[in-house]
C-alpha atoms as a PDB file:
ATOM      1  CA  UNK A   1       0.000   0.000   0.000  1.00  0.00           C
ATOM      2  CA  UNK A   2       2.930   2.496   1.042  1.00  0.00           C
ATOM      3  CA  UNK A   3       4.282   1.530  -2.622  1.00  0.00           C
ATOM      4  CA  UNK A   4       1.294   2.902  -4.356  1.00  0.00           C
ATOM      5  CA  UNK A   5       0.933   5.980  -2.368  1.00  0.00           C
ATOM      6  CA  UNK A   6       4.340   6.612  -3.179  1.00  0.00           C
ATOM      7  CA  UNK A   7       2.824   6.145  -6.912  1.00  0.00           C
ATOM      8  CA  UNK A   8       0.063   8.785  -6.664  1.00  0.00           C
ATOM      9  CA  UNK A   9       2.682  11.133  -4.765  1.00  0.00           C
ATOM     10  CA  UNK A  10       4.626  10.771  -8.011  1.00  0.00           C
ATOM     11  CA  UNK A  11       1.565  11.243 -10.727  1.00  0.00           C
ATOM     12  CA  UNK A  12       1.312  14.207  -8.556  1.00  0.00           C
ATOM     13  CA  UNK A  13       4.431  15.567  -9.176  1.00  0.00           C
ATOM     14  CA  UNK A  14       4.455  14.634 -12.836  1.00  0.00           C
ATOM     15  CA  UNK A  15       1.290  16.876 -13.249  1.00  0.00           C
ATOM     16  CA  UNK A  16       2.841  19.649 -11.153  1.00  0.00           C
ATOM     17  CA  UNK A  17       6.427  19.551 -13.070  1.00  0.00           C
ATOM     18  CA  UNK A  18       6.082  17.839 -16.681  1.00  0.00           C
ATOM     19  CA  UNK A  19       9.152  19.219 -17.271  1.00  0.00           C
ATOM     20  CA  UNK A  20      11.201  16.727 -15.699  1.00  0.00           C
ATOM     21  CA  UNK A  21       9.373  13.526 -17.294  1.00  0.00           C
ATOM     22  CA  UNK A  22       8.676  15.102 -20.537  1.00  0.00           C
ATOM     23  CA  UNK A  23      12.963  15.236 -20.816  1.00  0.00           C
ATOM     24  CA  UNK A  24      13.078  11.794 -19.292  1.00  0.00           C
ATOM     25  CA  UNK A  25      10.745  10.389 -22.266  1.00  0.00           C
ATOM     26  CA  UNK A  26      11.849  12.624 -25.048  1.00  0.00           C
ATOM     27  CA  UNK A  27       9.058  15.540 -25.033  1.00  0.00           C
ATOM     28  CA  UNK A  28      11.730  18.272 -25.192  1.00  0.00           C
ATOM     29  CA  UNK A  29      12.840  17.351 -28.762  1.00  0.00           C
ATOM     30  CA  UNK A  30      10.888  19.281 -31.787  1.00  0.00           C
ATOM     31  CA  UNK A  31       8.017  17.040 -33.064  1.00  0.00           C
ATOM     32  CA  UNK A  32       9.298  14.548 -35.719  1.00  0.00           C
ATOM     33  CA  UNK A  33       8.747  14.396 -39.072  1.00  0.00           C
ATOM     34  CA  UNK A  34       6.252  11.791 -39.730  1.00  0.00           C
ATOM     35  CA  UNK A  35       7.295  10.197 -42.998  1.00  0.00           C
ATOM     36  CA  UNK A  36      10.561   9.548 -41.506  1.00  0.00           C
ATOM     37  CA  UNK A  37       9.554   7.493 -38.450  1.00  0.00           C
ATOM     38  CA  UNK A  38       7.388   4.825 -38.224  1.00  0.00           C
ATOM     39  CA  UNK A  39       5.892   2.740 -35.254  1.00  0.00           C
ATOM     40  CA  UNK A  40       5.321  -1.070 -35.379  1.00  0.00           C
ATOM     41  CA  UNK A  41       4.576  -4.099 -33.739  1.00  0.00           C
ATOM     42  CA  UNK A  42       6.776  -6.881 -35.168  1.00  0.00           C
ATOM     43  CA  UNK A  43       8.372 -10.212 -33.815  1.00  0.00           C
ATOM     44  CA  UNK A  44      10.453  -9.189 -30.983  1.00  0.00           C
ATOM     45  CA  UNK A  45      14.488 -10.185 -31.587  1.00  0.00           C
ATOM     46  CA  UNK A  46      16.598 -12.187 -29.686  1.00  0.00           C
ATOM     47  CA  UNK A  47      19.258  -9.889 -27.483  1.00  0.00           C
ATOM     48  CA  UNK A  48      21.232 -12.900 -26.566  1.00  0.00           C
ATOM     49  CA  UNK A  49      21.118 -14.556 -30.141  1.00  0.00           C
ATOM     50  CA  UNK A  50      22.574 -11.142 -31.669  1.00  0.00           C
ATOM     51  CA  UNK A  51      25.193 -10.235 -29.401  1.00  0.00           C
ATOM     52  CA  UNK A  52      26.981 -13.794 -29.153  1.00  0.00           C
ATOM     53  CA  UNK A  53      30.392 -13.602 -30.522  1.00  0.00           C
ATOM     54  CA  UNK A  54      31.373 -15.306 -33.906  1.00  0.00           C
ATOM     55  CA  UNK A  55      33.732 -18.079 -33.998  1.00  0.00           C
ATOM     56  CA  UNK A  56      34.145 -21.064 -31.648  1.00  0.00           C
ATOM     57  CA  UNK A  57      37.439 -20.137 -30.290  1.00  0.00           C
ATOM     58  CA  UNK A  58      37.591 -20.581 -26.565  1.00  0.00           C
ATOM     59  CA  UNK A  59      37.412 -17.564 -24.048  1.00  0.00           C
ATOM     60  CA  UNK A  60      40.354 -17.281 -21.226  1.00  0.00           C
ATOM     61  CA  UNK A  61      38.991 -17.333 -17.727  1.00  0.00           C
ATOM     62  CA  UNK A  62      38.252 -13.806 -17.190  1.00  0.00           C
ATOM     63  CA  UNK A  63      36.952 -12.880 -20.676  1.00  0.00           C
ATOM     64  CA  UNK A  64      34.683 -15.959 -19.912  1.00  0.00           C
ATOM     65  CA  UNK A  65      33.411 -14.197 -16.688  1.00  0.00           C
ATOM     66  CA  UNK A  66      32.607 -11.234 -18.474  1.00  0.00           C
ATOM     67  CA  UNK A  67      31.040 -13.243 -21.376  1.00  0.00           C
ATOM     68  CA  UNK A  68      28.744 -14.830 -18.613  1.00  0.00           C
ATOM     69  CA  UNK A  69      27.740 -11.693 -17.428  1.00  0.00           C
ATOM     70  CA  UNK A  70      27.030 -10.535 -20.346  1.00  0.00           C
ATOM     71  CA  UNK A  71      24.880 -13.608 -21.080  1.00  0.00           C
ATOM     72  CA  UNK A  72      22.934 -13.208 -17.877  1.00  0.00           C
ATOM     73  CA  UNK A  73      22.286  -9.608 -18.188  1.00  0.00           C
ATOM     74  CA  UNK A  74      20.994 -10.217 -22.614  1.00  0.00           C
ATOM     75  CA  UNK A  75      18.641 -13.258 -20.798  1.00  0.00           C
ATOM     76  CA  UNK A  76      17.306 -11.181 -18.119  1.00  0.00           C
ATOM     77  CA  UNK A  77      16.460  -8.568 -20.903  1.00  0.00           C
ATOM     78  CA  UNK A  78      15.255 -11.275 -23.358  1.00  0.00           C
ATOM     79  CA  UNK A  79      12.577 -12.167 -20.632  1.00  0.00           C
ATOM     80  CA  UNK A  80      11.521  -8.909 -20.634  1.00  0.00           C
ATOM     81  CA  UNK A  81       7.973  -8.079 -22.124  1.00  0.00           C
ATOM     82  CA  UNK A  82       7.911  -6.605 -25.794  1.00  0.00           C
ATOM     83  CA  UNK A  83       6.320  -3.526 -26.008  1.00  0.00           C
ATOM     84  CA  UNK A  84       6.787  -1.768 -29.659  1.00  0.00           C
ATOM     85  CA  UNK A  85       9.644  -1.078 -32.136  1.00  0.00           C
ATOM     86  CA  UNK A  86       9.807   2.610 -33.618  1.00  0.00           C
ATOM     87  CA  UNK A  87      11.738   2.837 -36.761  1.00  0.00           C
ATOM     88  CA  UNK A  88      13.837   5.714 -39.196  1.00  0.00           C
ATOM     89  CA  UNK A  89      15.569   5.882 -42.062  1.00  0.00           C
ATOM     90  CA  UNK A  90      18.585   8.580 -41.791  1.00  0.00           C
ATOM     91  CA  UNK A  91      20.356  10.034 -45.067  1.00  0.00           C
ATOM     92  CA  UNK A  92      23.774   8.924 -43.398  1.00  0.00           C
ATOM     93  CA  UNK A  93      26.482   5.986 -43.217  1.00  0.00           C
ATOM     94  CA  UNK A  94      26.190   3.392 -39.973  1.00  0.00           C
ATOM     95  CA  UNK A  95      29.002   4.979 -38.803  1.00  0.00           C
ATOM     96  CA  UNK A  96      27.530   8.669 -38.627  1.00  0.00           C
ATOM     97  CA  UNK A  97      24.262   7.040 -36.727  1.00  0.00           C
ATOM     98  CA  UNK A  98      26.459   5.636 -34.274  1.00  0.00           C
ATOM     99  CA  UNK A  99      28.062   8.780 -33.363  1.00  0.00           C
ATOM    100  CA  UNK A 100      24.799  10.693 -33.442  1.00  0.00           C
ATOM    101  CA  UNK A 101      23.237   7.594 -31.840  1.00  0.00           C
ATOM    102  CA  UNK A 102      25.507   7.684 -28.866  1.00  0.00           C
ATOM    103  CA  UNK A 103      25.613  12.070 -28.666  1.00  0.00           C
ATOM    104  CA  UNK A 104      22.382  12.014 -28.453  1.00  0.00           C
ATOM    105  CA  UNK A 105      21.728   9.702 -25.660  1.00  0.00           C
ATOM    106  CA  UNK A 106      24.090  11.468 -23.442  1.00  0.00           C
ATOM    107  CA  UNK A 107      23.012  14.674 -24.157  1.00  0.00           C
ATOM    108  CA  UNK A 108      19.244  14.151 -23.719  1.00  0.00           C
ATOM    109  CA  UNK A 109      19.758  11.874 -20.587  1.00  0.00           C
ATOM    110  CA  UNK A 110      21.891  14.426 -18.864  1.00  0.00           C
ATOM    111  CA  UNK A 111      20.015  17.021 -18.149  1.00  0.00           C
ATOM    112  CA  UNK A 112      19.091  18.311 -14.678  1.00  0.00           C
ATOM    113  CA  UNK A 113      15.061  17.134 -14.961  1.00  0.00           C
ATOM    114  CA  UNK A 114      16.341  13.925 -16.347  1.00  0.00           C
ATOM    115  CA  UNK A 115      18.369  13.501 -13.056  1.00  0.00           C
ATOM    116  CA  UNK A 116      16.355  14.611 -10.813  1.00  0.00           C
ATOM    117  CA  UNK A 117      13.336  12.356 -11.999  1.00  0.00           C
ATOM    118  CA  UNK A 118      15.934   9.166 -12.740  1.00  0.00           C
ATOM    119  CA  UNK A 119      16.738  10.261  -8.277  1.00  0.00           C
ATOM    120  CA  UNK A 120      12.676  10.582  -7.769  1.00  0.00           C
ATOM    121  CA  UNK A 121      11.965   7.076  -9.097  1.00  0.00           C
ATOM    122  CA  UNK A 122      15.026   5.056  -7.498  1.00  0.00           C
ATOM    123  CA  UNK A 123      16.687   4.330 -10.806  1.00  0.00           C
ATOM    124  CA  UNK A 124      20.160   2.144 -10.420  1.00  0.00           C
ATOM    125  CA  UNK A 125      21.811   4.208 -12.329  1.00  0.00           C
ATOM    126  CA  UNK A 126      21.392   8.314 -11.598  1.00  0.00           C
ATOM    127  CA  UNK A 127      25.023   9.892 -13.049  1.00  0.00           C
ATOM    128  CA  UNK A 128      27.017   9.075 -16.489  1.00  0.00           C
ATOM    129  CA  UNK A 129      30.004   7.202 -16.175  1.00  0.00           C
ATOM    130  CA  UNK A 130      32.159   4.986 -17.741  1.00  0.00           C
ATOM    131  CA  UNK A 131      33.956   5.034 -21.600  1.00  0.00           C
ATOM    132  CA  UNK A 132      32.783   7.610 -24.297  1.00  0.00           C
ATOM    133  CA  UNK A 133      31.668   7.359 -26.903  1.00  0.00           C
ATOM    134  CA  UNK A 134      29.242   4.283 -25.146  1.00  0.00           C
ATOM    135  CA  UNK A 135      30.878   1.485 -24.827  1.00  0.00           C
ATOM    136  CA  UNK A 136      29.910  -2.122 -22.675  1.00  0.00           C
ATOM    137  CA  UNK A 137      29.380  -0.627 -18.867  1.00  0.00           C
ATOM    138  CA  UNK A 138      28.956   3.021 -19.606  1.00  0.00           C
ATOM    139  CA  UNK A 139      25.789   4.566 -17.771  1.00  0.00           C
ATOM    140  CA  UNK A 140      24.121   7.997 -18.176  1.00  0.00           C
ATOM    141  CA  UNK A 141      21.084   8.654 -15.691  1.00  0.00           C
ATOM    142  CA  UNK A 142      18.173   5.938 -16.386  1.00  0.00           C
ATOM    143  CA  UNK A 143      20.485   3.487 -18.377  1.00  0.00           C
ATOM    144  CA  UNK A 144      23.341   0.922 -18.480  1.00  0.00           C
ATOM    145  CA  UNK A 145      24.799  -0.463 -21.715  1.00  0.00           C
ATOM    146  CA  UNK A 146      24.901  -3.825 -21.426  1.00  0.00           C
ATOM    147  CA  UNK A 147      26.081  -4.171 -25.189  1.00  0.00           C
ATOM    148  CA  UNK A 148      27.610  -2.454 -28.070  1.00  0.00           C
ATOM    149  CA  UNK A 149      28.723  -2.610 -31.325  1.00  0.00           C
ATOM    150  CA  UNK A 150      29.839   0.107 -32.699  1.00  0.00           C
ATOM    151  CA  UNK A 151      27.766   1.101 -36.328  1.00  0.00           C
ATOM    152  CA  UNK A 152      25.646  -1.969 -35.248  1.00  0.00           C
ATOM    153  CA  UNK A 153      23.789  -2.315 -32.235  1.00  0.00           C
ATOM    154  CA  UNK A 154      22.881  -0.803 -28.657  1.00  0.00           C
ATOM    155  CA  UNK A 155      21.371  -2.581 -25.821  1.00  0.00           C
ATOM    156  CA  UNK A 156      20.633  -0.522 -22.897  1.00  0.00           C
ATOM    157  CA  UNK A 157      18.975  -2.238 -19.490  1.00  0.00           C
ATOM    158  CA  UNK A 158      17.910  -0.083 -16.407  1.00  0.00           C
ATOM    159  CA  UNK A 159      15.405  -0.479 -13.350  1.00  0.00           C
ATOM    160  CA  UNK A 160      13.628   1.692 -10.723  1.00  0.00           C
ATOM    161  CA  UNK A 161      11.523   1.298  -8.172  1.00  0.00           C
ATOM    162  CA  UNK A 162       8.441   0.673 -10.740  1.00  0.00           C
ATOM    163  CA  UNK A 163       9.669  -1.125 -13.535  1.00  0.00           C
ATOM    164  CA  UNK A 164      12.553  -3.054 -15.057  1.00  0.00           C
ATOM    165  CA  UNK A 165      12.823  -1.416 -19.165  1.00  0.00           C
ATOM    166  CA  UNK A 166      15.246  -2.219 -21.853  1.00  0.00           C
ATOM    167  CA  UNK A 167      15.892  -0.316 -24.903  1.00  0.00           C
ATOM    168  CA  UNK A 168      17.880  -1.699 -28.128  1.00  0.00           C
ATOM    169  CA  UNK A 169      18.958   0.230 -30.766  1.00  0.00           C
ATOM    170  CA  UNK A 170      19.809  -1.503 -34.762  1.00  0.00           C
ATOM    171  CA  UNK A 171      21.478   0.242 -37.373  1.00  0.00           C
ATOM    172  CA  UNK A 172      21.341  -1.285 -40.610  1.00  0.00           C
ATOM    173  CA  UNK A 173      22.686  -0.114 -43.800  1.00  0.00           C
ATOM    174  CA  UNK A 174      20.282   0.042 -46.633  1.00  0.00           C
ATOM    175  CA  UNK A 175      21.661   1.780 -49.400  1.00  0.00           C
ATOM    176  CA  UNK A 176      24.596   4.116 -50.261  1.00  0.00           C
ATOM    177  CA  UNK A 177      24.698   7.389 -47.515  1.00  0.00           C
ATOM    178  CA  UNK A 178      21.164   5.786 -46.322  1.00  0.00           C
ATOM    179  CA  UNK A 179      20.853   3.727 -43.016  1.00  0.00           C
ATOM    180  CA  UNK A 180      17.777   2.511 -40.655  1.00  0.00           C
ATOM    181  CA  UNK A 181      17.708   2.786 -37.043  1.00  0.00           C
ATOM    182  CA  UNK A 182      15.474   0.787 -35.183  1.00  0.00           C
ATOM    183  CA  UNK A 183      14.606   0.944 -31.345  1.00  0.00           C
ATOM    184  CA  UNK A 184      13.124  -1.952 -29.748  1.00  0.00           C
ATOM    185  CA  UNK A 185      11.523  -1.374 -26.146  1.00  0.00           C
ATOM    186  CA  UNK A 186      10.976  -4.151 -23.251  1.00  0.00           C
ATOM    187  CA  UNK A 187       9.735  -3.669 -19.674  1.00  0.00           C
ATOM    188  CA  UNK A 188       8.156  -5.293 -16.757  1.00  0.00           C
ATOM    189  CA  UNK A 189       5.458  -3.513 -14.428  1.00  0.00           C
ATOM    190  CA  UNK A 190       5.373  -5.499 -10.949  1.00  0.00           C
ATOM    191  CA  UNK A 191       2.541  -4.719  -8.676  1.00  0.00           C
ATOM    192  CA  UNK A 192       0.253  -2.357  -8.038  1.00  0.00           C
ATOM    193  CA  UNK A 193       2.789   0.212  -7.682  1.00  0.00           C
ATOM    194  CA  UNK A 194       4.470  -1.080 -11.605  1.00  0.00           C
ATOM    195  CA  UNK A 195       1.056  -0.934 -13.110  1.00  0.00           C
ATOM    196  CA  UNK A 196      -0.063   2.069 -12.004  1.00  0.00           C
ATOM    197  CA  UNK A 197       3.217   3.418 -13.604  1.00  0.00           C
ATOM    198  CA  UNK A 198       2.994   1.849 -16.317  1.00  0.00           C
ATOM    199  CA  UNK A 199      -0.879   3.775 -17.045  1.00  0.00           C
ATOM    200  CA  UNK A 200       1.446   7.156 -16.172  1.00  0.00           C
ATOM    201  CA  UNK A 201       3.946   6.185 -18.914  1.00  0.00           C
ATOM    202  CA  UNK A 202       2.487   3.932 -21.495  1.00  0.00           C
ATOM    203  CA  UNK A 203      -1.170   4.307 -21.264  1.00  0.00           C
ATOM    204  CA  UNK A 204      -1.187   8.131 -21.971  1.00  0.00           C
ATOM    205  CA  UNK A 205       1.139   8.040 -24.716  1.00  0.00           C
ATOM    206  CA  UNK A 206       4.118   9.707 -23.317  1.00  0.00           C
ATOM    207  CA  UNK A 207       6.046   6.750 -24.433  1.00  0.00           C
ATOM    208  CA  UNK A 208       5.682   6.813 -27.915  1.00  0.00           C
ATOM    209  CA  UNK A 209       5.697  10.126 -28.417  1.00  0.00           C
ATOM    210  CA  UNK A 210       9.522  10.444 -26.118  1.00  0.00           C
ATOM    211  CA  UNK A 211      10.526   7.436 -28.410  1.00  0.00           C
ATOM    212  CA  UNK A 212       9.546   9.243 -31.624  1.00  0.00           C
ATOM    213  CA  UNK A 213      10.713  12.278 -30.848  1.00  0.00           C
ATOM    214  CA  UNK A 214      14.683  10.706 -29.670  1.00  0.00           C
ATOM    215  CA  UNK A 215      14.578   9.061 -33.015  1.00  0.00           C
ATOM    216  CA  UNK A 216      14.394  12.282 -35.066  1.00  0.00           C
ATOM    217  CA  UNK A 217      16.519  14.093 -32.538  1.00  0.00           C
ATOM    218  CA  UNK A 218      19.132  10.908 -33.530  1.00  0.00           C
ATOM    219  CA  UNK A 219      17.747  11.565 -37.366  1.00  0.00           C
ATOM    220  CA  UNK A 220      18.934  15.502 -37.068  1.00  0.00           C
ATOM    221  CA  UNK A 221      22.403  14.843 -35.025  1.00  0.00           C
ATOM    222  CA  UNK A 222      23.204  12.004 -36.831  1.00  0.00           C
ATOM    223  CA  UNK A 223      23.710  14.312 -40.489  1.00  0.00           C
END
């Protein structure tokens, strides 16, 4: 019960400062442009299928370690529930998206509303840290990368107090100076407390419209 007063304290505050969630979710970026991004259900992808290494050579002890971490964290986000895949095609090289890919996160996670809420909620991870550009174990406030290869893919994994989320980002090259970025979202809602979160984040929109709106601010950075 204490959990989902804590809940309605926060819808509270969300109503009384959108500021701070509409920069968590995106809603600061200028409205995108709508024949460049598309939204779609499709069959969800396998994390841990895409991020094993090629090859059958065998790991030494301690890259083994961190390949078993790196299992366990890919299966914990595999088990996630799908939610939806957003989609846009940028007039740019893998490479470019990457850079704009990775700028962009920082930048838009960093902000002082985007801390304080990330603070608010009980997120893990509240401050960026580790190797830039984003590397495996970098974190910016909300997020973790769990994975990443560079001009390829981006899985990110975070938790708060109401939910446990996962975002991964695919760049594909489809044509000369023309590339796709797509951004897959999981999460889990436990409880009372998770569900009436999830109403706050998903059921009013705010979700698609943030994940729109960080494509196309990817889409601009990324030229």
């Amino acid at each position: 019960m204490f959990a989902a007063y804590r809940v309605v304290a926060l819808v509270t505050w969300a109503v009384n400062s959108s500021a701070a969630i509409a920069d968590f979710i995106g809603l600061h970026a200028p409205p995108p442009v709508s024949c460049c991004t598309t939204s779609a259900r499709r069959v969800p992808s396998d994390p841990v299928a895409s991020a094993r290494p090629a090859g059958g050579a065998a790991p030494t002890t301690s890259r083994a370690h961190t390949r078993s971490n790196l299992s366990e964290a890919l299966m914990q986000i595999a088990s996630l529930p799908y939610l939806d895949e957003h989609a846009t095609v940028i007039p740019s090289e893998t490479d470019d998206v990457w850079r704009g890919l990775s700028e962009t996160l920082d930048r838009s996670f960093s902000r002082p509303g985007v801390v304080g809420y990330t603070r608010l909620v009980g997120c893990a991870d509240c401050a960026a840290s580790g190797p830039r550009p984003l590397a495996e174990g970098s974190t910016f406030p909300g997020w973790r990368v769990v994975s990443a290869v560079p001009g390829q893919e981006l899985v990110l994994q975070g938790r708060h107090r109401f939910s446990s989320y996962a975002l991964i980002f695919r760049i594909e090259h489809i044509g000369p100076g023309r590339s796709r970025l797509r951004a897959e979202s999981r999460a889990a809602f436990p409880g009372l407390a998770g569900g009436l979160y999830r109403r706050l984040v998903i059921g009013t929109g705010g979700h698609v419209i943030g994940m729109r709106r960080l494509l196309s601010a990817i889409r601009r950075r990324s030229r």
